[in-house]
Protein backbone atom coordinates (compact mmCIF):
# COMPACT_ATOMS: atom_id res chain seq x y z
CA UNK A 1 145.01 -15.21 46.92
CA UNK A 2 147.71 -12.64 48.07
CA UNK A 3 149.70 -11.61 45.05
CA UNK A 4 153.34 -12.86 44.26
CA UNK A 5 156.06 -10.22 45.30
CA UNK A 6 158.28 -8.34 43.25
CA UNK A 7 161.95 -8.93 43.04
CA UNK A 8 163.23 -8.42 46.87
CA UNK A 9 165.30 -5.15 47.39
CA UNK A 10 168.41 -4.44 49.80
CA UNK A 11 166.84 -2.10 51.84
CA UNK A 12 167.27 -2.54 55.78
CA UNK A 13 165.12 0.00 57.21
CA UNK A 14 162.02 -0.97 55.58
CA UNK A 15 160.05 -3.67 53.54
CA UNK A 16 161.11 -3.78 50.03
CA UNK A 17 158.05 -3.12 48.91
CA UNK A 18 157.56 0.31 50.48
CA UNK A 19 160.89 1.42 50.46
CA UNK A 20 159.65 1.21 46.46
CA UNK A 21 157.33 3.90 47.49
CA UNK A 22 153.89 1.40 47.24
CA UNK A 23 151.78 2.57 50.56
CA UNK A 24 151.11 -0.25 52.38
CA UNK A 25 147.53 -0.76 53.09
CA UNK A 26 146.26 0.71 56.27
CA UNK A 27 144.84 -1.68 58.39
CA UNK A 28 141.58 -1.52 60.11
CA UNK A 29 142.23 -0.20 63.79
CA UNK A 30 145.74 1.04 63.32
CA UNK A 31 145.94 5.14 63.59
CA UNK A 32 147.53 6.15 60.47
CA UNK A 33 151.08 7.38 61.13
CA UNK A 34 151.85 11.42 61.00
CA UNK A 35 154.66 11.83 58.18
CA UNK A 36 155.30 15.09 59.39
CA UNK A 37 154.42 17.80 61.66
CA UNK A 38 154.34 15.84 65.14
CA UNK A 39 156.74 15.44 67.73
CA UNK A 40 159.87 13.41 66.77
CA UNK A 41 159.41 9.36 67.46
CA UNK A 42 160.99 7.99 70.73
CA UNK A 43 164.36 6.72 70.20
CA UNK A 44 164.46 3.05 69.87
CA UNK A 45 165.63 1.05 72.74
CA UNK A 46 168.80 0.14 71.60
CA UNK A 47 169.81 -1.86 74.74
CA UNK A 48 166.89 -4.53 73.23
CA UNK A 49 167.85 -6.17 70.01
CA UNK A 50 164.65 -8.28 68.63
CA UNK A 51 165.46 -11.38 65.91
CA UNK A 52 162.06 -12.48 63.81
CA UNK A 53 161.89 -14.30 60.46
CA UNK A 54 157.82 -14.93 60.37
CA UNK A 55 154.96 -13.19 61.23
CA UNK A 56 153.80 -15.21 64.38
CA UNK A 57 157.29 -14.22 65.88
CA UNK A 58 156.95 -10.53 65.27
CA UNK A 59 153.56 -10.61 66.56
CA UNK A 60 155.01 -12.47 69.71
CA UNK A 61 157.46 -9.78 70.10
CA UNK A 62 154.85 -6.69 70.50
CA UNK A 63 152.76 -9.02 72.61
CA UNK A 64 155.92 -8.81 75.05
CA UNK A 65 156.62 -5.58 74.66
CA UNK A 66 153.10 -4.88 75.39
CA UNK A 67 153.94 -6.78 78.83
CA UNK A 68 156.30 -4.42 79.97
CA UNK A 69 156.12 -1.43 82.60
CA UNK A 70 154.38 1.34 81.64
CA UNK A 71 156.04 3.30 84.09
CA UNK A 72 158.58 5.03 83.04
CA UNK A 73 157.16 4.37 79.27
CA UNK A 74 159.74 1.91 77.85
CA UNK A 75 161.44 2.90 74.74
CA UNK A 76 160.68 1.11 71.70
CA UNK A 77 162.75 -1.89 70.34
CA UNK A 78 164.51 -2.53 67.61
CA UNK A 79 163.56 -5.54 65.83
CA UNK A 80 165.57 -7.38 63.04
CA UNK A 81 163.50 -8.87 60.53
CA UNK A 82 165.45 -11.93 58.84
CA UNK A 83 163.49 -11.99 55.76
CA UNK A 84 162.51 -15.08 54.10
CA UNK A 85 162.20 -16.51 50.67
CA UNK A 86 158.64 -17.57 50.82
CA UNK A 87 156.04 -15.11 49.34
CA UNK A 88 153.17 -15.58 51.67
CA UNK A 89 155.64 -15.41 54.89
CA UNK A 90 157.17 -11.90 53.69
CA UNK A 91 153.99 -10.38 52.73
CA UNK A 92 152.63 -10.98 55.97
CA UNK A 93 155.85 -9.98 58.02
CA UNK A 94 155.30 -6.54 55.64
CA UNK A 95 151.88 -6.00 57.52
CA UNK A 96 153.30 -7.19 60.89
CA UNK A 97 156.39 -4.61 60.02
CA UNK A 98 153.43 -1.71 59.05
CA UNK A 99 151.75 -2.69 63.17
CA UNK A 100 155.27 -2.85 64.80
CA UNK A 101 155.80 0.78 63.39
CA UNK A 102 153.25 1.89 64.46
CA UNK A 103 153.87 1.23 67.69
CA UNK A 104 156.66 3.25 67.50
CA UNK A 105 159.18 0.40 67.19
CA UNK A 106 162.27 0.56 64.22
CA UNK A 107 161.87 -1.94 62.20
CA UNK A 108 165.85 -3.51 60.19
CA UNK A 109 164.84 -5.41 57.34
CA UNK A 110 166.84 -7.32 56.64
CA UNK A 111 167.24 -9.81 53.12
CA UNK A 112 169.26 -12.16 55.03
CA UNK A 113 169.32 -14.73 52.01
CA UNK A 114 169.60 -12.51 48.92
CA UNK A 115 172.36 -14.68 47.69
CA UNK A 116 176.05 -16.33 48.74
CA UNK A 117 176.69 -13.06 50.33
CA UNK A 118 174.20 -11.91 52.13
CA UNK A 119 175.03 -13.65 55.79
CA UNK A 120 178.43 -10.92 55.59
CA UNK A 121 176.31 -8.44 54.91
CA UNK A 122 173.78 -8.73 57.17
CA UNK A 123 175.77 -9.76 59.97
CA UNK A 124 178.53 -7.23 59.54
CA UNK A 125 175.23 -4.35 59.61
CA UNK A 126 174.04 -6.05 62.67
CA UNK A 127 177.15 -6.29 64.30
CA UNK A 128 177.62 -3.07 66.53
CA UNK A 129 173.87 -3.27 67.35
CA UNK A 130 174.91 -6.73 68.74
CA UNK A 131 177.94 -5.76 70.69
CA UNK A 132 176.01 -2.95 72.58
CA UNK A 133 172.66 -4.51 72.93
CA UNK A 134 171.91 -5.81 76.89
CA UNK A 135 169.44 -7.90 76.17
CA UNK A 136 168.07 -10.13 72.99
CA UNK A 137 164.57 -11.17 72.18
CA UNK A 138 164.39 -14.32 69.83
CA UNK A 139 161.82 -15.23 67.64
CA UNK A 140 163.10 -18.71 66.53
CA UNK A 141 166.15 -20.66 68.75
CA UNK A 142 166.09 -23.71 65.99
CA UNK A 143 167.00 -21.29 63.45
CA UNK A 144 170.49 -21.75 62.29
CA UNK A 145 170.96 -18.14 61.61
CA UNK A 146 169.59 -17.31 64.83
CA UNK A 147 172.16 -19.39 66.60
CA UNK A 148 174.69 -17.55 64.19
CA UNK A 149 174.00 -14.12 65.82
CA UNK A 150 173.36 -15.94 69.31
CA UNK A 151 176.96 -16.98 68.97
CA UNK A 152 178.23 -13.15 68.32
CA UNK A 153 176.13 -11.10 70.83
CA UNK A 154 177.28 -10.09 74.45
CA UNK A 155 173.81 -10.01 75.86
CA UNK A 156 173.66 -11.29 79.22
CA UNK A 157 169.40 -11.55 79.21
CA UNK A 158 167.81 -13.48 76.70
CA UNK A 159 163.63 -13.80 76.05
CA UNK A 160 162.58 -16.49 73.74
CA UNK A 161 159.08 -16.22 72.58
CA UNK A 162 156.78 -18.44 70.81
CA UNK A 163 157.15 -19.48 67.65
CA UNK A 164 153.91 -21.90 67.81
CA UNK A 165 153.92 -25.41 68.94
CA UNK A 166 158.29 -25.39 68.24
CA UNK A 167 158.16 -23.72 71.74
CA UNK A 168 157.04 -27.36 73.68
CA UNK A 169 159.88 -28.91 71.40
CA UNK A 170 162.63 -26.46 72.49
CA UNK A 171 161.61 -26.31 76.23
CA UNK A 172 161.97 -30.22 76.15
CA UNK A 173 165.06 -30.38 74.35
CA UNK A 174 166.83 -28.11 76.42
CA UNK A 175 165.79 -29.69 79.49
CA UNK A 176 166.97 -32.98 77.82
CA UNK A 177 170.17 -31.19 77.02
CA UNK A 178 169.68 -32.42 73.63
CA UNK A 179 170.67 -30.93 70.31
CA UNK A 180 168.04 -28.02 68.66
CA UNK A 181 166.40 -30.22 66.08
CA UNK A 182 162.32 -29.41 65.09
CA UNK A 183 160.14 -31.89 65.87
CA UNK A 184 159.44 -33.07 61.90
CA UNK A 185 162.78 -33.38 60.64
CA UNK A 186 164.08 -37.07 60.94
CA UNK A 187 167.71 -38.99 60.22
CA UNK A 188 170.98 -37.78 61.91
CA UNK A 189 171.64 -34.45 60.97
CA UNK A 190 174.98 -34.33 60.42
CA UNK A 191 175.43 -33.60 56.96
CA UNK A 192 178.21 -30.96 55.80
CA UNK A 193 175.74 -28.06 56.23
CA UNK A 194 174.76 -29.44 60.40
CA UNK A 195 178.14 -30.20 60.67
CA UNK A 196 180.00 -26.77 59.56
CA UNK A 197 177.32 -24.83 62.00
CA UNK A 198 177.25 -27.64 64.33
CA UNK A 199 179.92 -25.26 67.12
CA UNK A 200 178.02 -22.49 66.75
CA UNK A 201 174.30 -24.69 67.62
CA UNK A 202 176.37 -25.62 70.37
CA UNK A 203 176.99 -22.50 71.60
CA UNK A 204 173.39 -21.34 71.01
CA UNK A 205 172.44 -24.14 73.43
CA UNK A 206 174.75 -23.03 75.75
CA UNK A 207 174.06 -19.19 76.14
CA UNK A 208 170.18 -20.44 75.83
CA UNK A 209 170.54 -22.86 79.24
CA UNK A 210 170.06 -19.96 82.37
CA UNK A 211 173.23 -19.72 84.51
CA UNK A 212 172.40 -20.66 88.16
CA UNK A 213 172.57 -17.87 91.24
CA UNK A 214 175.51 -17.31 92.41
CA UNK A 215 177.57 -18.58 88.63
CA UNK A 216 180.70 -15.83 88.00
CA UNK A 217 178.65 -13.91 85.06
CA UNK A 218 175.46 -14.24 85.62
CA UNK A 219 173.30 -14.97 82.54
CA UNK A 220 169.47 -14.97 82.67
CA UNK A 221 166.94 -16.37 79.76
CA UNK A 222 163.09 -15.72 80.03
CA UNK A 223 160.41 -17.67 78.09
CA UNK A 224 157.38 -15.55 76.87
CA UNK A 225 154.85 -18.37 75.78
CA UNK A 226 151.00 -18.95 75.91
CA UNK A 227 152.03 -22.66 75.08
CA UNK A 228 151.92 -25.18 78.22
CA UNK A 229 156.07 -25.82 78.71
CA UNK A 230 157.78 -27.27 81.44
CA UNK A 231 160.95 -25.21 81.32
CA UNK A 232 164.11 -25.68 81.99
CA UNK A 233 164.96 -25.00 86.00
CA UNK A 234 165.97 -21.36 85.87
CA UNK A 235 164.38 -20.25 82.95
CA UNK A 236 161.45 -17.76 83.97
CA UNK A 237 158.47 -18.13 81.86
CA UNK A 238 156.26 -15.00 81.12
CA UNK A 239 152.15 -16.15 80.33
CA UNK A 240 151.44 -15.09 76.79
CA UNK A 241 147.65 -13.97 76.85
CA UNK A 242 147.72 -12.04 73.95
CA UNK A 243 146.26 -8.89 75.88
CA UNK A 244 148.02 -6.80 72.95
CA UNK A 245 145.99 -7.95 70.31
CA UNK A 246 142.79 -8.20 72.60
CA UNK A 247 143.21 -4.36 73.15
CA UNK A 248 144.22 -3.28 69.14
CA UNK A 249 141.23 -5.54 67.08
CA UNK A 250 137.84 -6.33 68.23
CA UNK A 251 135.41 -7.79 69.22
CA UNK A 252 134.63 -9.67 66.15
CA UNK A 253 131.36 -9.77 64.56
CA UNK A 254 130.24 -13.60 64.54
CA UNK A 255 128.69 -15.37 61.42
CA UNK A 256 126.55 -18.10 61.70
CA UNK A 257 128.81 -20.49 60.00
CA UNK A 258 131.98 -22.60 61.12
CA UNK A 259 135.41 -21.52 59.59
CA UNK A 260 138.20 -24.23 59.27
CA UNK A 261 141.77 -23.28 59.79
CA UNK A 262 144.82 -25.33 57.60
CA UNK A 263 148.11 -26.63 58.37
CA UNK A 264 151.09 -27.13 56.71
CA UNK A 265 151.34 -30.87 57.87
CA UNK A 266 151.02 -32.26 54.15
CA UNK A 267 153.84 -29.93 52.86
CA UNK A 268 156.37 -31.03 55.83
CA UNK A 269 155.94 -34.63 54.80
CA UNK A 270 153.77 -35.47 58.17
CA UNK A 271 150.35 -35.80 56.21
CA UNK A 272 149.34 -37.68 53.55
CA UNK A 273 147.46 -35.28 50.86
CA UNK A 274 144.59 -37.45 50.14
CA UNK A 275 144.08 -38.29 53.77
CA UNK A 276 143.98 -34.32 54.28
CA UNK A 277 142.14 -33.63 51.71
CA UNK A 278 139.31 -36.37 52.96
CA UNK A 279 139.24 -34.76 56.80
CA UNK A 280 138.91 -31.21 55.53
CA UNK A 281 136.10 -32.61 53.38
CA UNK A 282 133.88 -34.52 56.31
CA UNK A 283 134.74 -32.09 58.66
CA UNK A 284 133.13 -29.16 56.66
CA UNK A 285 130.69 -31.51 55.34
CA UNK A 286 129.40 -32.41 59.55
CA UNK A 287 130.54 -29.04 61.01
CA UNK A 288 128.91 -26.21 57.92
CA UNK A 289 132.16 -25.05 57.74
CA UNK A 290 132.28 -22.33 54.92
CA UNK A 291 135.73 -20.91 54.84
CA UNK A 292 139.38 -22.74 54.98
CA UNK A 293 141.94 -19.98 56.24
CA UNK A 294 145.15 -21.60 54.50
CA UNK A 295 148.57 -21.68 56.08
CA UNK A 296 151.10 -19.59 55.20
CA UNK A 297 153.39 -22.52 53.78
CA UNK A 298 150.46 -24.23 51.96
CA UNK A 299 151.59 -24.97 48.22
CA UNK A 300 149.02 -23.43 45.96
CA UNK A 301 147.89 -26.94 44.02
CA UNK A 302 147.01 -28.35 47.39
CA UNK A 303 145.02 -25.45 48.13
CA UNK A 304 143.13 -25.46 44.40
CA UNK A 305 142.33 -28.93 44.80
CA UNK A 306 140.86 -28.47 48.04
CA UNK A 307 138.33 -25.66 46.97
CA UNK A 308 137.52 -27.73 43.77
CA UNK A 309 136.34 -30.84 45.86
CA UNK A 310 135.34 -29.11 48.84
CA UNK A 311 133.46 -26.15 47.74
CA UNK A 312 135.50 -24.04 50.70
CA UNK A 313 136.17 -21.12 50.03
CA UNK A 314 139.95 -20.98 50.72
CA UNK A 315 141.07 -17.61 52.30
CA UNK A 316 144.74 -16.71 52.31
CA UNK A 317 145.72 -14.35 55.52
CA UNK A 318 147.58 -11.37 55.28
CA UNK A 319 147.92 -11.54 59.31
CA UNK A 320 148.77 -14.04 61.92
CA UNK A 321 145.12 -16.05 62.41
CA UNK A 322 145.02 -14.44 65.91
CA UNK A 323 144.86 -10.92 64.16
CA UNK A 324 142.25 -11.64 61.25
CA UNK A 325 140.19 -13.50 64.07
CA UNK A 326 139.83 -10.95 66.27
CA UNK A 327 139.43 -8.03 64.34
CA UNK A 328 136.84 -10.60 62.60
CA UNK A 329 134.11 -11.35 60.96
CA UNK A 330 134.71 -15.19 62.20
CA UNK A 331 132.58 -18.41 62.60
CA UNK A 332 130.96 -18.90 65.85
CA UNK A 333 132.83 -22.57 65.81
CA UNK A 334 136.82 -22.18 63.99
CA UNK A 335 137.89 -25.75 63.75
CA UNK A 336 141.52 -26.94 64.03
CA UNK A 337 143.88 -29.93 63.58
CA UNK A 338 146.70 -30.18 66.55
CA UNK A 339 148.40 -26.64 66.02
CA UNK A 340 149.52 -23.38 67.78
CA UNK A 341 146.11 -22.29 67.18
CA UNK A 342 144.34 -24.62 69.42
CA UNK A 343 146.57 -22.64 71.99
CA UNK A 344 146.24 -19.14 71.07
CA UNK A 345 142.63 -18.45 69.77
CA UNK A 346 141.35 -19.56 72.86
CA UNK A 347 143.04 -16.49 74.66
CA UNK A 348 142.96 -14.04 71.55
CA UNK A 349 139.09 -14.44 71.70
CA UNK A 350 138.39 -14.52 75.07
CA UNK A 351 135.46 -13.23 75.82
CA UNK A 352 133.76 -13.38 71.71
CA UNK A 353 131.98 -16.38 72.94
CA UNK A 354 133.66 -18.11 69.38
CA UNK A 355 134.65 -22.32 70.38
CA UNK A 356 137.18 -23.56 69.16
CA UNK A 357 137.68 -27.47 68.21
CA UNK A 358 140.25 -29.56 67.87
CA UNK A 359 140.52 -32.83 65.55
CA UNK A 360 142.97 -35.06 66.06
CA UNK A 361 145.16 -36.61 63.61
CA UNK A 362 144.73 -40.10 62.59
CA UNK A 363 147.73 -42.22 62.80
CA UNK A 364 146.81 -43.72 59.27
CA UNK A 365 147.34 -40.40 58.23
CA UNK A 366 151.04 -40.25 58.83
CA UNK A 367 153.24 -40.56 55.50
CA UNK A 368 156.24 -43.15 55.85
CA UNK A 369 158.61 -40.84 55.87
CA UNK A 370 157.14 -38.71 59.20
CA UNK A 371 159.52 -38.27 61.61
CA UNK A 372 158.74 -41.18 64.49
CA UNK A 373 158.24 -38.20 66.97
CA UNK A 374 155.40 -37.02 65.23
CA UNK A 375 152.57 -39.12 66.20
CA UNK A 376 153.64 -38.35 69.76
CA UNK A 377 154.33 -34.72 69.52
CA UNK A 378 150.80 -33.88 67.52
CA UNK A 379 148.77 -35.56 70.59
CA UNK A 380 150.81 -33.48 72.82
CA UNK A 381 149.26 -30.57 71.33
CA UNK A 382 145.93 -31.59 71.22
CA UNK A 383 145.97 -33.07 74.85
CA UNK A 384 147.45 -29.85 76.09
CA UNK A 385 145.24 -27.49 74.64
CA UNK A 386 142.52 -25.72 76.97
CA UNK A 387 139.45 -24.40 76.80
CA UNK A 388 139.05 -26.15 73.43
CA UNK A 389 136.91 -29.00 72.11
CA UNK A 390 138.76 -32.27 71.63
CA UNK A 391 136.83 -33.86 68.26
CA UNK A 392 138.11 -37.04 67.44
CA UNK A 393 139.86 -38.36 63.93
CA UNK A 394 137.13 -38.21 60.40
CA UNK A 395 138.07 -39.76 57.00
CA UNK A 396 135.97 -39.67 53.94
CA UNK A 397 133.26 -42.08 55.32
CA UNK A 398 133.12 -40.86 58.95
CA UNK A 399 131.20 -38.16 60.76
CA UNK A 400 132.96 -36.20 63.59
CA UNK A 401 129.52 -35.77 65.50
CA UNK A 402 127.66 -32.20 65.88
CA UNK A 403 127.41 -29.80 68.74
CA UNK A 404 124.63 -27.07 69.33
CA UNK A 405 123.72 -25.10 66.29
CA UNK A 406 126.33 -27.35 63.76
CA UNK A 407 124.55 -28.43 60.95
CA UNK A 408 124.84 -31.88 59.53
CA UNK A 409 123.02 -31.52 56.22
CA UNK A 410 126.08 -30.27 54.70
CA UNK A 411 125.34 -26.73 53.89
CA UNK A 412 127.87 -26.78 50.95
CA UNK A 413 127.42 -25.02 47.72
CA UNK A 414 128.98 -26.07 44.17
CA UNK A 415 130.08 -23.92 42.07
CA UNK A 416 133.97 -24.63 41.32
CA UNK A 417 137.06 -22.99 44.04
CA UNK A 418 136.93 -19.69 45.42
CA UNK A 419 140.28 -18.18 46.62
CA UNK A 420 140.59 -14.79 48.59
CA UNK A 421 143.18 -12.91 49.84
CA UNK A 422 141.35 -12.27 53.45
CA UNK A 423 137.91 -12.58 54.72
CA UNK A 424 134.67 -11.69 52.92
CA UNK A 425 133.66 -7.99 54.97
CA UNK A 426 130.00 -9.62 55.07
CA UNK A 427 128.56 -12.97 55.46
């Protein structure tokens, strides 16, 4: 499993960990950058001002940038990086930070919760980036913090990007004119926390709503999604196909075994563990799936227990799934419950000839304390997904049924849990 970090430094300009002096790992198909001797970098594009707090979202941003005219060669962006608490979510933003740069792009991070204070600070060093910067790229609009800077900026073009399946939530919500609330969180939100930032999610809603032709200042917001979204009249939306990653990593080299990709659903309260636990099991058990990439938000216990009476061996990915699968070794068949993934592999390994399948989620698998939108909002996913194969619910007695080349004798081997910190180089 990926190491626990070291105590988090102040540093803006670059991950904690290397401003420490630690050389990041170089990653397969990256060009290692000249420290000295070339021509100087490009300046960064200060008129675009880029907000991330996970990896996904900083991978979502260089996919856009990617999009862009390469004539005259835009300048690279400057991208915030609102660092998290969680371990496994800043030591993957560190490798998505080590790509960005190497795309030329400047990379503020930024320990936007290092204590009481550290909103001030990081808001005060944002600020004159925020007053000059023409246009904003967000990462997350349901992020309070977000909404925060949202509230300060004097951008008058705003592109939202995905941040997984949240993307069909916000579309919807804004249409609805509704208030910014993620699909699994439940009750009224209006304690004193909602209600002290509850002007300034107003406001975020407001600048994030396009301004029609013709309105005195003139306001645009673009949507840069491979998720299906019916958006908001006025709000462009830019296809997603992940052409950026397609070009860095691959083609994958293809084992002859089925890898299983986790979700976070048990630790957001959706799930119920045991029910999880029992679906992982048949589906590996009917599908030969060997390895269990883990979510980034996946508590450890969960995970141990899962190797222990699965046998999978549970890999824990320093990238964005879309990154380790492409640049690969991956299972001819990657199996998926209703998440952004069921969306994006599709497109990031087009052309591999890898399927990907979808089980659904059993309503008896809902905890009591799910959200009542959930049930709804997970079939939206699956029903929406393309170019994927819809498998239907499994428990601990059930069989999902088999496809070409899936075997159904198991093909599991004992031998205790087996945790990694990415994927085996041969298999």
């Amino acid at each position: 499993m990926t190491p626990p970090e070291g105590t988090p430094g102040g540093g803006r300009g670059v991950p904690p960990e290397e401003a420490a002096g630690t050389p990041a790992r170089r990653l397969l198909g990256i060009p290692r950058q000249r420290t000295g001797g070339g021509p100087d970098p490009a300046p960064a594009d200060r008129a675009t001002l880029a907000f991330v707090e996970s990896p996904v979202q900083l991978l979502n941003v260089l996919e856009w940038a990617h999009t862009r005219p390469a004539a005259p060669p835009p300048a690279p962006l400057t991208v915030a990086v609102l660092a998290p608490h969680d371990p496994m979510t800043r030591g993957q933003l560190r490798r998505m930070a080590e790509l960005a740069r190497a795309e030329g792009h400047t990379i503020r991070w930024e320990e936007a919760r290092a204590g009481a204070t550290a909103p001030l600070r990081t808001i005060g060093g944002l600020a004159p980036l925020l007053r000059t910067a023409r246009r904003l790229v967000l990462g997350d609009p349901f992020s309070r913090y977000v909404q925060l800077l949202l509230g300060l900026a004097r951008a008058r073009e705003i592109v939202v990007v995905d941040d997984g399946t949240a993307t069909m939530e916000f579309t919807g919500q804004l249409a609805r004119g509704e208030r910014l609330v993620r699909w699994h969180r439940h009750g009224t939100g209006r304690g004193p926390r909602e209600l002290l930032l509850a002007p300034f999610a107003a406001t975020a809603r407001r600048r994030l709503t396009p301004r029609p032709e013709g309105a005195r200042r003139r306001r645009t917001v673009a949507l840069f999604t491979a998720m299906p979204v019916a958006a908001p009249e006025g709000m462009a939306v830019l296809a997603n196909d992940f052409a950026w990653t397609r070009a860095r990593f691959g083609p994958p080299r293809l084992t002859r075994t089925a890898d299983l990709v986790g979700t976070s659903l048990v630790e957001t309260g959706v799930v119920d563990t045991d029910r999880y636990l029992a679906a992982v099991a048949a589906l590996a058990r009917t599908h030969g799936a060997t390895r269990y990439f883990a979510h980034r938000r996946e508590s450890t216990g969960k995970l141990h227990r899962l190797a222990t009476e699965t046998g999978l061996e549970v890999v824990r990915p320093d990238l964005p799934l879309e990154l380790i699968a492409r640049r690969g070794p991956v299972g001819r068949t990657v199996l998926s419950f209703p998440s952004t993934v069921v969306h994006t592999l599709p497109l990031a390994l087009r052309g591999t000839g890898v399927q990907v399948a979808v089980c659904d989620i059993d309503p008896d698998w809902l905890t009591a304390h799910a959200s009542p939108r959930a049930r709804g909002f997970l079939d939206g996913v699956t029903g929406t997904a393309r170019a994927v194969r819809r498998l239907p619910g499994t428990g601990p007695g059930e069989r999902t049924g088999t496809g070409p080349g899936e075997r159904t004798d198991g093909g599991r081997t004992g031998g205790g849990p087996k945790l990694t910190a990415e994927p085996d180089s041969e298999r």
